[in-house]
C-alpha atoms as a PDB file:
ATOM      1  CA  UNK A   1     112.528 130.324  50.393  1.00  0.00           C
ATOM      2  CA  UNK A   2     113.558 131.608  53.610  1.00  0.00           C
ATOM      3  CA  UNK A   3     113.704 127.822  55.098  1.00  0.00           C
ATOM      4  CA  UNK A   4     116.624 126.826  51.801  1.00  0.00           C
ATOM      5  CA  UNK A   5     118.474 130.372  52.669  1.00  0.00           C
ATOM      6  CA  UNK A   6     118.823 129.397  56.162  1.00  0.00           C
ATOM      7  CA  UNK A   7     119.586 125.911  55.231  1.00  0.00           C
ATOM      8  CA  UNK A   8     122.253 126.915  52.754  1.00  0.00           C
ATOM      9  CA  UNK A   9     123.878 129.145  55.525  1.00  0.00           C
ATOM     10  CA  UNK A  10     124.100 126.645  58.247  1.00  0.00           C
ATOM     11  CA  UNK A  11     125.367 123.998  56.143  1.00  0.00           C
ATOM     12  CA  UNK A  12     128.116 126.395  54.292  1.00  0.00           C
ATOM     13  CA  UNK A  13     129.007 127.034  58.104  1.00  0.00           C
ATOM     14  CA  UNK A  14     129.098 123.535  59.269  1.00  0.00           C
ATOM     15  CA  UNK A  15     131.168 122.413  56.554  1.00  0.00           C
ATOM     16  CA  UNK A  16     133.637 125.522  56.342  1.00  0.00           C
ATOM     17  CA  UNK A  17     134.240 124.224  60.460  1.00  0.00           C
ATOM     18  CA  UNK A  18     134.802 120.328  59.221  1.00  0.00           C
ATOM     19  CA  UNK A  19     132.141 119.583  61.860  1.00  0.00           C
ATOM     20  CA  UNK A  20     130.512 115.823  61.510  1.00  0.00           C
ATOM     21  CA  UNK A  21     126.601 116.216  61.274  1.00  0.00           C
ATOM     22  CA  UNK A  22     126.510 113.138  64.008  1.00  0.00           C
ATOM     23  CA  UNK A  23     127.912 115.603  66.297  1.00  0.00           C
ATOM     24  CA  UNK A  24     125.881 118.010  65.944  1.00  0.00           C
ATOM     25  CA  UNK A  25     122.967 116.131  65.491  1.00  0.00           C
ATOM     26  CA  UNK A  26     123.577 114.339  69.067  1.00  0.00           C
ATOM     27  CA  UNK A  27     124.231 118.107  70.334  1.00  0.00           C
ATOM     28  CA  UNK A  28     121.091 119.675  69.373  1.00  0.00           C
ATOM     29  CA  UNK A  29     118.956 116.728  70.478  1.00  0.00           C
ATOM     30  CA  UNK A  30     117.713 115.653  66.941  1.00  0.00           C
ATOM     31  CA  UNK A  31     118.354 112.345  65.474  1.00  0.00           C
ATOM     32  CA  UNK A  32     120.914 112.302  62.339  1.00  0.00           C
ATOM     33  CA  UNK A  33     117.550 111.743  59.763  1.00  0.00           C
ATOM     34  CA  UNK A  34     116.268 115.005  61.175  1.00  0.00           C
ATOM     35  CA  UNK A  35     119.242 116.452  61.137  1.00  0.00           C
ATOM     36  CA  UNK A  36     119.767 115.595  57.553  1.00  0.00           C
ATOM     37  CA  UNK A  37     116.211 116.761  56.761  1.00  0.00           C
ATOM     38  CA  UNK A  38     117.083 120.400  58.198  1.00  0.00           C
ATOM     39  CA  UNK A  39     119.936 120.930  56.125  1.00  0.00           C
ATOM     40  CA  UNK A  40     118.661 119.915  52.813  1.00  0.00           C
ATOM     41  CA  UNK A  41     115.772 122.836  53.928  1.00  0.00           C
ATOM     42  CA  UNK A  42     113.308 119.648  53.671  1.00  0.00           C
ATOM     43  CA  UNK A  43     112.483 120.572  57.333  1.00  0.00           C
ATOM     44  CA  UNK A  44     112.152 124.252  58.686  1.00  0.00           C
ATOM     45  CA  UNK A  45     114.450 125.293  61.690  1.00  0.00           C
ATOM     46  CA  UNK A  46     112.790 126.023  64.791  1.00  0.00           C
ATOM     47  CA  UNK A  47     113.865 128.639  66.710  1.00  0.00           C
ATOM     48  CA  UNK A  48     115.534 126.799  69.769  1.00  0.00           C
ATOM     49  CA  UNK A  49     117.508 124.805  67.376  1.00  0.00           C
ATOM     50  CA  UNK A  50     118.774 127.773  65.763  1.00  0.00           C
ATOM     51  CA  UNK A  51     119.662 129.383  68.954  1.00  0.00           C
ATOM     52  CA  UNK A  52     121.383 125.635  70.269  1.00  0.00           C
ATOM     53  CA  UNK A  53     123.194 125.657  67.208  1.00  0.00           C
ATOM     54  CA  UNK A  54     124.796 129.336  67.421  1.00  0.00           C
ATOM     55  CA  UNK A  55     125.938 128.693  70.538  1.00  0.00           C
ATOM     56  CA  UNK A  56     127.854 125.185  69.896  1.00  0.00           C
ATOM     57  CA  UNK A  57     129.127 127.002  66.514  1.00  0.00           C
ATOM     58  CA  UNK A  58     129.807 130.377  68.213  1.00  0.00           C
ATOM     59  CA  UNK A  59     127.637 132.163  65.724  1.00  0.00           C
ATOM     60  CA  UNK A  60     125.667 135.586  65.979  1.00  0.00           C
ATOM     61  CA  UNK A  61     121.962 134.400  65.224  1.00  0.00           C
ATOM     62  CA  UNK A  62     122.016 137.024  63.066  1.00  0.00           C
ATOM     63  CA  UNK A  63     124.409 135.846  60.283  1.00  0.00           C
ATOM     64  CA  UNK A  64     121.743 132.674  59.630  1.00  0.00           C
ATOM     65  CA  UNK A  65     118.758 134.323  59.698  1.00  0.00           C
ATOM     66  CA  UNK A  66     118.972 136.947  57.073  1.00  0.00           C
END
Protein backbone atom coordinates (compact mmCIF):
# COMPACT_ATOMS: atom_id res chain seq x y z
CA UNK A 1 0.00 0.00 0.00
CA UNK A 2 2.87 2.08 0.72
CA UNK A 3 4.06 1.82 -3.16
CA UNK A 4 0.04 3.50 -4.33
CA UNK A 5 0.54 6.21 -1.31
CA UNK A 6 3.74 7.25 -2.69
CA UNK A 7 2.46 6.99 -6.14
CA UNK A 8 -0.61 9.07 -5.40
CA UNK A 9 1.72 11.79 -3.82
CA UNK A 10 4.14 12.19 -6.59
CA UNK A 11 1.63 12.28 -9.19
CA UNK A 12 -0.78 14.89 -7.17
CA UNK A 13 2.66 16.86 -7.11
CA UNK A 14 3.57 16.52 -10.67
CA UNK A 15 0.34 17.52 -11.87
CA UNK A 16 -0.39 20.44 -9.27
CA UNK A 17 3.33 21.82 -11.09
CA UNK A 18 1.78 21.21 -14.87
CA UNK A 19 5.02 19.24 -15.38
CA UNK A 20 4.94 16.82 -18.71
CA UNK A 21 5.82 13.16 -17.56
CA UNK A 22 8.31 13.14 -20.84
CA UNK A 23 10.24 15.58 -18.94
CA UNK A 24 10.59 14.08 -16.17
CA UNK A 25 10.87 10.82 -17.41
CA UNK A 26 14.04 11.95 -19.66
CA UNK A 27 15.26 13.69 -16.23
CA UNK A 28 15.29 10.81 -14.01
CA UNK A 29 16.80 8.47 -16.61
CA UNK A 30 13.69 6.15 -17.05
CA UNK A 31 11.94 5.68 -20.25
CA UNK A 32 8.22 7.26 -20.44
CA UNK A 33 6.65 3.30 -20.08
CA UNK A 34 8.53 3.14 -16.80
CA UNK A 35 7.74 6.24 -15.94
CA UNK A 36 4.11 5.62 -16.50
CA UNK A 37 4.40 2.30 -14.61
CA UNK A 38 5.72 4.26 -11.37
CA UNK A 39 2.97 6.52 -11.17
CA UNK A 40 0.09 4.24 -11.57
CA UNK A 41 2.11 2.42 -8.29
CA UNK A 42 2.39 -0.64 -10.92
CA UNK A 43 6.18 -0.27 -10.25
CA UNK A 44 7.75 0.54 -6.74
CA UNK A 45 10.05 3.71 -6.47
CA UNK A 46 13.52 3.11 -5.77
CA UNK A 47 15.20 5.17 -3.62
CA UNK A 48 17.58 7.16 -6.06
CA UNK A 49 14.63 7.98 -8.12
CA UNK A 50 12.88 9.37 -5.29
CA UNK A 51 15.78 11.38 -4.22
CA UNK A 52 16.37 12.56 -8.34
CA UNK A 53 12.94 13.47 -8.33
CA UNK A 54 12.88 15.81 -5.06
CA UNK A 55 15.52 17.56 -6.24
CA UNK A 56 14.20 18.47 -9.95
CA UNK A 57 10.69 19.16 -8.06
CA UNK A 58 12.31 20.95 -5.07
CA UNK A 59 10.61 18.63 -2.66
CA UNK A 60 11.58 17.56 1.03
CA UNK A 61 11.82 13.62 0.64
CA UNK A 62 9.87 13.65 3.43
CA UNK A 63 6.47 14.94 2.12
CA UNK A 64 6.43 11.59 -0.41
CA UNK A 65 7.40 9.14 1.75
CA UNK A 66 4.96 9.20 4.55
Amino acid sequence: MKTINQAEKIKSEINKRGIKSKFLAKKLGVSEAMFSYLLSGQRRWQPYLVDRLCLELELDKNEVEE
